[in-house]
Protein backbone atom coordinates (compact mmCIF):
# COMPACT_ATOMS: atom_id res chain seq x y z
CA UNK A 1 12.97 28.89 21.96
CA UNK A 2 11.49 25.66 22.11
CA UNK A 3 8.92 23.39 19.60
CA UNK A 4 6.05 21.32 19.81
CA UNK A 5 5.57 18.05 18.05
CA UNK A 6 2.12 16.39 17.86
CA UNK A 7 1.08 13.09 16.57
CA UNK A 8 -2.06 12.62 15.12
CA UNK A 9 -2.66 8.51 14.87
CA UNK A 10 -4.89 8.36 11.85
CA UNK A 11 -4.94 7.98 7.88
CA UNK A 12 -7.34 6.60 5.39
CA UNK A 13 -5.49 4.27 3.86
CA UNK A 14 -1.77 2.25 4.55
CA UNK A 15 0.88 3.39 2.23
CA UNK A 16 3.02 0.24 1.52
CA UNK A 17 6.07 1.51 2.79
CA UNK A 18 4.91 3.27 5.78
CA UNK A 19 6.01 2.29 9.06
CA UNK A 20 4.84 5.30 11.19
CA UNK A 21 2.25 4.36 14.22
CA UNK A 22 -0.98 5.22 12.68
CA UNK A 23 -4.13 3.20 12.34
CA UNK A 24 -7.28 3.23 9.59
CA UNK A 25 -10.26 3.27 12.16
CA UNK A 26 -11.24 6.59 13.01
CA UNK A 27 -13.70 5.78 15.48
CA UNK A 28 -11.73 6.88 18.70
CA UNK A 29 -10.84 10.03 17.09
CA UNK A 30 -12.64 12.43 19.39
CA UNK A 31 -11.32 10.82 22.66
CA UNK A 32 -7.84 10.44 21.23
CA UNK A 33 -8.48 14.83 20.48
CA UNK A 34 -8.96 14.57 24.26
CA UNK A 35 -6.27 12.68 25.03
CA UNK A 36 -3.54 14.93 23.52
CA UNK A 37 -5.31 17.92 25.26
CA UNK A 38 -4.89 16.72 28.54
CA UNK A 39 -0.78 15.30 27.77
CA UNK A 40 -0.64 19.06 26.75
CA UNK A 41 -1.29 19.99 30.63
CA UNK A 42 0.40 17.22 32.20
CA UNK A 43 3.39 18.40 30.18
CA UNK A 44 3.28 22.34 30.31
CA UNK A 45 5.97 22.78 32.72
CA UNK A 46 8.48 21.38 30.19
CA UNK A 47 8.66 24.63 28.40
CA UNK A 48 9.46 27.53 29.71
CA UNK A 49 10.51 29.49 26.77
CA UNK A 50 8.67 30.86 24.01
CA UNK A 51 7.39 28.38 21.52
CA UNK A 52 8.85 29.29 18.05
CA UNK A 53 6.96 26.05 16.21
CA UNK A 54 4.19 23.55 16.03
CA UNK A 55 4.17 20.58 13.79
CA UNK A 56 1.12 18.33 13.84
CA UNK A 57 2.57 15.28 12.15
CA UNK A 58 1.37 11.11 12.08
CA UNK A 59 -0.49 9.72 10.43
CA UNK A 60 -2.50 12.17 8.00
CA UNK A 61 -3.44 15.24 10.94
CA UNK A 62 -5.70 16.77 8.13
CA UNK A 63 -8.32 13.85 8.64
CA UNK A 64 -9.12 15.32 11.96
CA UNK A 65 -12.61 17.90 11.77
CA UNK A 66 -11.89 21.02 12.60
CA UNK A 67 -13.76 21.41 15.77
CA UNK A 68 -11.04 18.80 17.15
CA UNK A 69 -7.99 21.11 15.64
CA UNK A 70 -9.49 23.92 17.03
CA UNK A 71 -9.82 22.20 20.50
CA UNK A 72 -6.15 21.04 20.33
CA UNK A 73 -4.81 25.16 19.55
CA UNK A 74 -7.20 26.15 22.49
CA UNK A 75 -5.47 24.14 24.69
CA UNK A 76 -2.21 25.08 23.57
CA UNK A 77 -2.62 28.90 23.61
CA UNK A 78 -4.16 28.13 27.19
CA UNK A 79 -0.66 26.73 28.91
CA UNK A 80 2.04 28.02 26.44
CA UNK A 81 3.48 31.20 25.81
CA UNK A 82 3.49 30.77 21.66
CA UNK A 83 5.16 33.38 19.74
CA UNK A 84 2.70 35.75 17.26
CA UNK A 85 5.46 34.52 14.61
CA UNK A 86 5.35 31.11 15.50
CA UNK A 87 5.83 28.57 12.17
CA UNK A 88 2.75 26.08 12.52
CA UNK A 89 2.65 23.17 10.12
CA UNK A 90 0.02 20.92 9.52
CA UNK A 91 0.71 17.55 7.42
CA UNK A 92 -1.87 17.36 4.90
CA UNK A 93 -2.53 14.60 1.91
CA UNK A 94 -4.07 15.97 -1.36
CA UNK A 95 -7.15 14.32 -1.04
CA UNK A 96 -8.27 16.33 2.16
CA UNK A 97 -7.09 19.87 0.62
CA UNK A 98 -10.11 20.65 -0.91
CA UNK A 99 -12.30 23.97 -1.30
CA UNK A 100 -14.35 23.41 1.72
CA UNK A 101 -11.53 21.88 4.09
CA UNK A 102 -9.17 25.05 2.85
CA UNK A 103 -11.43 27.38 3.84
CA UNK A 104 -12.18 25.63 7.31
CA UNK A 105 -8.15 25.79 8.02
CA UNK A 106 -8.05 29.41 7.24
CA UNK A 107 -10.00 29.84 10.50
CA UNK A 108 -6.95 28.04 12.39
CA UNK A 109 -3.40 29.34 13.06
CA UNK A 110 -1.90 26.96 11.02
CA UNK A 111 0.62 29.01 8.28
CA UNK A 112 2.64 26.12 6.48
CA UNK A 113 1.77 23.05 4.95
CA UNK A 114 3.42 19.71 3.88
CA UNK A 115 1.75 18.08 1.91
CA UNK A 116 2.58 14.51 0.81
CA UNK A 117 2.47 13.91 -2.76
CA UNK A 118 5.12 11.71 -3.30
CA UNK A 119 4.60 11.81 -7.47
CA UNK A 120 2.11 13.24 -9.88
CA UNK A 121 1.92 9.64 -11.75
CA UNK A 122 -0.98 7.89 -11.20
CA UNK A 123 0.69 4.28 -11.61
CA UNK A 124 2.81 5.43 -9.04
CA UNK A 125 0.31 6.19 -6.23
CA UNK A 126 -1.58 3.30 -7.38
CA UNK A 127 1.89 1.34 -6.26
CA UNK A 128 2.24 3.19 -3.05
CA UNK A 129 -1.50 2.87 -2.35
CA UNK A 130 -1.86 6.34 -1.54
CA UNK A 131 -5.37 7.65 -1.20
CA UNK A 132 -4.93 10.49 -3.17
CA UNK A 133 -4.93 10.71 -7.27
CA UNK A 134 -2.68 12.36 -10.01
CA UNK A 135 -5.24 14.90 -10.40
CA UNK A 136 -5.89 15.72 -6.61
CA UNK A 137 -1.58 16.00 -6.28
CA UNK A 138 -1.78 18.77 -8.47
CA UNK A 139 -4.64 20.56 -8.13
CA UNK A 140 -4.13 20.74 -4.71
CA UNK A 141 -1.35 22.72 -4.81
CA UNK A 142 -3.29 25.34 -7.02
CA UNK A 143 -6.02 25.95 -4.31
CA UNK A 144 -3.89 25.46 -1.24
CA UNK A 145 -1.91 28.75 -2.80
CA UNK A 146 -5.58 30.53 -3.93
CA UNK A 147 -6.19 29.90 -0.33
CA UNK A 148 -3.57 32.24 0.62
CA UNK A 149 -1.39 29.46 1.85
CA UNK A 150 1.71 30.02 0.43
CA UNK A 151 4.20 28.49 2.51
CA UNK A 152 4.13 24.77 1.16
CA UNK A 153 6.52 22.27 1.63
CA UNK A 154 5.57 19.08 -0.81
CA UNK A 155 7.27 15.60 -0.25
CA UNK A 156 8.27 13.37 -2.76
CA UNK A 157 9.79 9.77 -2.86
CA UNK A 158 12.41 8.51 -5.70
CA UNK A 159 14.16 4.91 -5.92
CA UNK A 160 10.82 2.82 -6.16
CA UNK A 161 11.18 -0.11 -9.00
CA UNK A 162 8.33 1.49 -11.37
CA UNK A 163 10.09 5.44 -10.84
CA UNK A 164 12.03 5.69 -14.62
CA UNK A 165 14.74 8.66 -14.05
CA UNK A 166 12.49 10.31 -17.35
CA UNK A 167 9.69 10.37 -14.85
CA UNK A 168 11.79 11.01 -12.13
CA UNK A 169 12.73 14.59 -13.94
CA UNK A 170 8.99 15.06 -14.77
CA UNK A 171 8.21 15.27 -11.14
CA UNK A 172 11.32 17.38 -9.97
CA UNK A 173 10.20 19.45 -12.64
CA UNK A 174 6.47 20.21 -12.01
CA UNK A 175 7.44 20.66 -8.39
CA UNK A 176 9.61 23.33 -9.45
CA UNK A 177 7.00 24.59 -11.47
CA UNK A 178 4.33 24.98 -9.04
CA UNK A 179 6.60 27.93 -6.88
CA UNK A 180 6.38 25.77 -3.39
CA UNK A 181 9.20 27.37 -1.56
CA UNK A 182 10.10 23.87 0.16
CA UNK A 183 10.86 19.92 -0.90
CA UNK A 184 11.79 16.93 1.12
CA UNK A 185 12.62 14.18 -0.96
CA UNK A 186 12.99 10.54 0.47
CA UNK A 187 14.56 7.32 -0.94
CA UNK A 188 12.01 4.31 -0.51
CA UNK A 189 13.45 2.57 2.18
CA UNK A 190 11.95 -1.17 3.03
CA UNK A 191 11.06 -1.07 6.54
CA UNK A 192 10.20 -3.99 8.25
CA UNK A 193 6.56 -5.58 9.30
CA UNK A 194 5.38 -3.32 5.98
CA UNK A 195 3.41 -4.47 2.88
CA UNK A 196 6.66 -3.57 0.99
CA UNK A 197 8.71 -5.87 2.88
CA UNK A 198 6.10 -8.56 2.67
CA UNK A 199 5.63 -8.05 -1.46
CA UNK A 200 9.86 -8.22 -1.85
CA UNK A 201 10.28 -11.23 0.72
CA UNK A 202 7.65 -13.15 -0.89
CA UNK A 203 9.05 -12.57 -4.54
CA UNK A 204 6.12 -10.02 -5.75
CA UNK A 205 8.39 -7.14 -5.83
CA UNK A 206 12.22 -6.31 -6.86
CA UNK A 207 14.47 -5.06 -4.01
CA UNK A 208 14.88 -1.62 -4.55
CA UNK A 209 18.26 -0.58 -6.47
CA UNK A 210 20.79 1.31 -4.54
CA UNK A 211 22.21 2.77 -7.61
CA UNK A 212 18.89 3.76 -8.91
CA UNK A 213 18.44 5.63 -5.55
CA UNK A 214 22.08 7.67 -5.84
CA UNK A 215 21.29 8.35 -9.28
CA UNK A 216 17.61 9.75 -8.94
CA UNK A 217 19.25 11.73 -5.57
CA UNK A 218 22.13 13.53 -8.02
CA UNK A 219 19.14 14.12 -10.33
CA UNK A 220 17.00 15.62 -7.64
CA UNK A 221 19.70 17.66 -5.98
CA UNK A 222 21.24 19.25 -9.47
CA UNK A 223 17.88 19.93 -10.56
CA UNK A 224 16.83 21.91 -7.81
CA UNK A 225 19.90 23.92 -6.95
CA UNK A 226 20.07 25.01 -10.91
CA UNK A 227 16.17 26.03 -9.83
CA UNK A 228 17.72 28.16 -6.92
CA UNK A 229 17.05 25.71 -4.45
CA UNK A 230 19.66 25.17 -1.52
CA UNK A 231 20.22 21.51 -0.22
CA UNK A 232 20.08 22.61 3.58
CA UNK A 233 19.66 18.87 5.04
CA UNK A 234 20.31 15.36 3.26
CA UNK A 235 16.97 14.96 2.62
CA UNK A 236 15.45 18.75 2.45
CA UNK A 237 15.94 21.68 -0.10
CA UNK A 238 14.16 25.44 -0.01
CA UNK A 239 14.28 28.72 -1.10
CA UNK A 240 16.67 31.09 0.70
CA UNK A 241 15.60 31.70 4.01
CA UNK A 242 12.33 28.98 3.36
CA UNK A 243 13.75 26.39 5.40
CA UNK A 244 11.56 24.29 7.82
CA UNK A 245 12.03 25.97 11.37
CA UNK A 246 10.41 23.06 12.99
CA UNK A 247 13.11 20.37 11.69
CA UNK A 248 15.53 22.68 11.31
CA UNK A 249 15.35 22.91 15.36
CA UNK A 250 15.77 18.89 15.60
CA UNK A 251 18.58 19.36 13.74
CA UNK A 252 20.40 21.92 15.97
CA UNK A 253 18.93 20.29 19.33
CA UNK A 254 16.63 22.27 20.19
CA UNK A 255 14.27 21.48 22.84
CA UNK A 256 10.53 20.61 21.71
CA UNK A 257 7.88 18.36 23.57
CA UNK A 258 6.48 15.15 21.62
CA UNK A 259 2.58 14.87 22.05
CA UNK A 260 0.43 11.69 21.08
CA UNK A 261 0.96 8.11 20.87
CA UNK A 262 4.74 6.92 19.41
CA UNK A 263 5.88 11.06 19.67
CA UNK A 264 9.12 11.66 21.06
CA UNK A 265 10.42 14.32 23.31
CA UNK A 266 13.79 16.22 24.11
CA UNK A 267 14.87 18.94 26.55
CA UNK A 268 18.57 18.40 25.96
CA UNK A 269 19.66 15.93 28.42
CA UNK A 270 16.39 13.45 28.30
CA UNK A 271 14.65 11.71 25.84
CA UNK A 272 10.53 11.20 25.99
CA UNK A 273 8.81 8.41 24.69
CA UNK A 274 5.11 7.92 24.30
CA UNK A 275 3.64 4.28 24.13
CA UNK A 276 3.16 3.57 20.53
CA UNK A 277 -0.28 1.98 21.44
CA UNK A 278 -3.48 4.00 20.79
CA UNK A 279 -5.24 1.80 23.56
CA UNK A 280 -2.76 2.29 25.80
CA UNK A 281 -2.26 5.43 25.49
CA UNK A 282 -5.63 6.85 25.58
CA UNK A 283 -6.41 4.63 29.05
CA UNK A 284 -3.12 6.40 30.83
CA UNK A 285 -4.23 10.05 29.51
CA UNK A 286 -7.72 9.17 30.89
CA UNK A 287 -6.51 8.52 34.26
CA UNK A 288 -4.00 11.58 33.72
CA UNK A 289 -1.26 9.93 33.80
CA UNK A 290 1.64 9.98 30.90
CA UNK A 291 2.09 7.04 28.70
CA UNK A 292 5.70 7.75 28.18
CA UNK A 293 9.41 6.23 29.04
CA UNK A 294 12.33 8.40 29.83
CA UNK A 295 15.81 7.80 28.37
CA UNK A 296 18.31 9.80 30.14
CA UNK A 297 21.26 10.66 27.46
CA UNK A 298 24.81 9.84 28.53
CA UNK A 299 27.15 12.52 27.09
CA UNK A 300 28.27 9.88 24.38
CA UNK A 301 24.95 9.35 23.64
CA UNK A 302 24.42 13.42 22.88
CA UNK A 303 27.50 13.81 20.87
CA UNK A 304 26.51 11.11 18.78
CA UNK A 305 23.68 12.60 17.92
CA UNK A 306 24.81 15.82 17.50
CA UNK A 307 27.28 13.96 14.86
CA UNK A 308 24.66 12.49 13.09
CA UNK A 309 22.28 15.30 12.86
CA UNK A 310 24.28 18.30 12.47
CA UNK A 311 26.47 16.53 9.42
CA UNK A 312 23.02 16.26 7.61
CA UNK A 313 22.76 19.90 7.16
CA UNK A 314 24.82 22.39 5.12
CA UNK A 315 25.92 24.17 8.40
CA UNK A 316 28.00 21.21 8.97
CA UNK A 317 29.73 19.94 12.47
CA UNK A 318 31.11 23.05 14.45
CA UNK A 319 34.35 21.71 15.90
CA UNK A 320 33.97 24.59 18.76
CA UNK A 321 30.91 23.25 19.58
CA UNK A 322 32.38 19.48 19.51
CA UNK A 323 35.12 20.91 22.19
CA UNK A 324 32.97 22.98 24.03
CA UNK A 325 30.28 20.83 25.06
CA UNK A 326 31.79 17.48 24.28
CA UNK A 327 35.56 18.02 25.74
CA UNK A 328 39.23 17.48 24.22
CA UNK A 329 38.86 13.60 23.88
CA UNK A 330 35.74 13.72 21.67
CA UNK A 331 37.36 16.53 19.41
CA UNK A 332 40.40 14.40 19.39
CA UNK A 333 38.56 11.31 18.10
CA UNK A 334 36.78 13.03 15.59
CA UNK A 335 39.76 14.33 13.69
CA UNK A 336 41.49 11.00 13.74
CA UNK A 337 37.80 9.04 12.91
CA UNK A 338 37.43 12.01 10.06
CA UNK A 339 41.18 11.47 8.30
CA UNK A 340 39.87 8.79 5.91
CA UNK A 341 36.88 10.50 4.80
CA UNK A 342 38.42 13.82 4.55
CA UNK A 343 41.71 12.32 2.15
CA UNK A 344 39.07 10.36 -0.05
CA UNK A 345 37.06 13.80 -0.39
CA UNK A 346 33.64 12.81 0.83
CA UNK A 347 34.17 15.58 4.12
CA UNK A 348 35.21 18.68 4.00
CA UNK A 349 36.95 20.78 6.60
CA UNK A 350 36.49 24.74 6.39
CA UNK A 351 36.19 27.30 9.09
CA UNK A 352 36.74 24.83 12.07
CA UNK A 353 33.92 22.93 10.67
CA UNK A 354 32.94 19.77 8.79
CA UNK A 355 30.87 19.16 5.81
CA UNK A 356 29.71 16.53 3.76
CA UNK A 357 30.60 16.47 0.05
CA UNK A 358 28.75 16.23 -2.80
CA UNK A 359 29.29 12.55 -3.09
CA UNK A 360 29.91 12.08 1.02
CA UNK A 361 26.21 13.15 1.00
CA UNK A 362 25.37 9.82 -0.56
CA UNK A 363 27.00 8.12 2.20
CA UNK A 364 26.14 10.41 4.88
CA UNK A 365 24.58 7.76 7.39
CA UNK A 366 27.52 5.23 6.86
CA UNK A 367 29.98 8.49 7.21
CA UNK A 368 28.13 9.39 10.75
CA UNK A 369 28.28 5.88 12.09
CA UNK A 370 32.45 6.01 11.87
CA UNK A 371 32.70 9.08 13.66
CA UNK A 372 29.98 7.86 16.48
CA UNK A 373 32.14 8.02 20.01
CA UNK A 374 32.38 3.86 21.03
C-alpha cells in the first residue's frame, strides 16, 4: 500500500507560530492547481501499489474552490490505482466549513476531516491570529457531522502563556463532548523566523513554560483515555480502531509521494524534496520538470528514523525488526543505549519490544536522540 501527500500553499491569514511554507496571496491559485496536476504525472511511476490514503495538507487546502479540488482527484484517479476504501483527508479551518462549502465537498471523495481549531476561547485565537472565531470552532463541528462527515479529527494546541490549565480542561472537555473520533494535540513550540519568535525575542511575549507544557500534556492524555481515548502516537489519541491511516503510515514507513511546493517524499530508501518556493516551483512544473532534491538514506540514516518514529507510537520499537533490517550491531547498540532509560523507568521492554512510559513520553524526542546510531 502506499499514500499520497499534497501540499496546498495557501491560508488567509499567518498564525503566529506557524512555520509551514504557505503564503496569504491567492492570486496564483489556479496555476499552482495546475502545477500539482502535472507533478502528479511526472511522478506516477513511483507507485505501483494500491493507494490506501490521500492527505491534502499546507497551508489551509479548504481555501481552494472546488472546481480546482475536483481537478486535482481527476488527475489522481487518472494515473493511480486508489483503493474504493481509500482514507482521504482534507485539512480544513472552521471558518471555510460552512453550509454552502459542506455541501460542495460532499460532491468530492474526500471522507475525513482535520480540522484546526486549536481552542474554543476567543482570546486565544485572537493570540494565535487564527482566522476563525469561538463561535465558528464550534459550530463547525455541528454541521461538518449534519453533513454526514463523521470522521473528524480536530487539533488543538496547549502550553501558550494565556492557556490557564482551568481552560485547558474546558477545551479537552468540549472536544470530548462533541463525539470526534480523533485529536492531535500539539505543544506551542517557538519556531524560528515566526511572529512568535519575534514577539518573545523582542520582550512582548513570555517564553513559553516547559512545565506548563508537561502539565497541560498529563492533563490532556488522562483526560482522554478516562474518555476511552487511546494515546496511539506522542502527539495523537482516537477511538479504537479511529486512528489516522495516513500518519499512521509515516509512522511505520510506509511509502507515500509528497506533491506541491516544501512536500516531502519516501519510497523506503530515498527521500523527495520539493523546492519550498511557490515561484520556483510553479516555473519547473511549467516546463515539466520536478522542483525536487533527492536524499538517498544511508542505512544509519533509516534506522534512525525508524527509532524516532516508531517509539512515538504505542506499538513501540520491534527489536525483530531492529535485527532484521538493521543487523546485530544496531540491535546491540540499542540495548546498551536503552539500559539507562529502561532502569530509570521512562522505557519499557515487553514482547521483544520497546515502549515509552508514561513519563518517558514527556521526554520522548530527547529519549530518541540517545538511541540514534552515531
Amino acid at each position: 500500500m502506499a499514500g499520497i501527500y499534497i501540499h496546498i500553499p495557501f491560508c488567509k491569514k499567518a498564525c503566529t507560530y506557524c512555520d509551514f511554507h504557505f503564503t496569504t496571496s491567492f492570486k496564483y491559485v489556479d496555476e499552482m492547481v495546475e502545477a500539482i496536476c502535472r507533478e502528479i504525472v511526472l511522478k506516477k511511476h513511483r507507485i505501483s501499489s494500491p493507494v490506501q490514503s490521500i492527505y491534502f495538507g499546507g497551508g489551509t487546502p479548504s481555501v481552494v474552490p472546488l472546481k480546482g479540488l475536483q481537478r486535482i482527484f481527476d488527475t489522481l484517479v487518472s494515473n493511480f490505482d486508489i483503493r474504493p476504501d481509500a482514507e482521504i483527508t482534507l485539512e480544513a479551518n472552521p471558518d471555510d466549513l460552512d453550509q454552502q462549502q459542506l455541501n460542495a465537498l460532499r460532491t468530492l471523495p474526500i471522507n475525513r476531516f482535520s480540522i484546526g481549531i486549536q481552542s474554543f476561547f476567543a482570546e486565544d485565537l485572537l493570540w494565535m491570529n487564527r482566522a476563525h472565531t469561538a463561535s465558528e470552532a464550534e459550530s463547525c463541528i455541528k454541521r461538518s457531522q449534519d453533513a454526514g462527515f463523521e470522521n473528524l479529527s480536530i487539533d488543538l494546541i496547549y502550553g501558550y502563556p494565556i492557556l490557564t490549565d482551568e481552560k485547558w480542561l474546558t477545551n479537552i472537555h468540549k472536544a470530548i463532548a462533541f463525539g470526534t473520533p480523533h485529536i492531535s494535540s500539539y505543544s506551542l513550540t517557538v519556531e524560528p523566523r515566526t511572529a512568535l519568535a519575534h514577539a518573545i525575542s523582542s520582550g512582548k511575549q513570555p517564553v513559553p513554560s516547559d512545565e506548563q507544557s508537561a502539565r497541560q500534556f498529563q492533563l490532556l492524555t488522562e483526560n482522554l483515555i478516562n474518555a476511552g481515548f487511546e494515546h496511539y502516537e506522542i502527539s495523537n489519541y482516537s477511538l479504537p480502531g479511529k486512528y489516522a491511516l495516513h500518519n499512521t503510515n509515516y509512522w511505520r514507513g510506509v511509502p507515500y509521494l509528497g506533491i506541491g511546493p516544501a512536500a516531502h517524499g519516501f519510497d523506503g530508501q530515498h527521500r523527495y524534496i520539493n523546492i519550498a518556493n511557490n515561484a520556483k516551483y510553479l516555473g519547473a512544473l511549467g516546463e515539466n520538470k520536478l522542483a525536487e532534491t533527492i536524499e538517498e538514506l544511508s542505512l544509519k540514516d533509516r534506522y534512525n528514523e525508524y527509532i524516532m518514529t516508531s517509539l512515538r507510537t504505542m506499538w513501540g520499537t520491534d527489536l525483530k525488526r531492529v535485527r532484521n533490517e538493521f543487523g546485530a550491531d544496531y540491535l546491540q547498540q540499542l540495548h546498551k543505549e536503552s539500559l539507562s532509560f529502561v532502569k530509570n523507568g521512562q522505557l519499557i521492554l515487553a514482547n521483544d519490544t520497546f515502549y515509552l512510559s508514561a513519563e518517558g513520553k514527556l521526554f520522548a524526542d530527547g529519549i530518541a536522540a540517545n538511541l540514534f546510531a552515531d
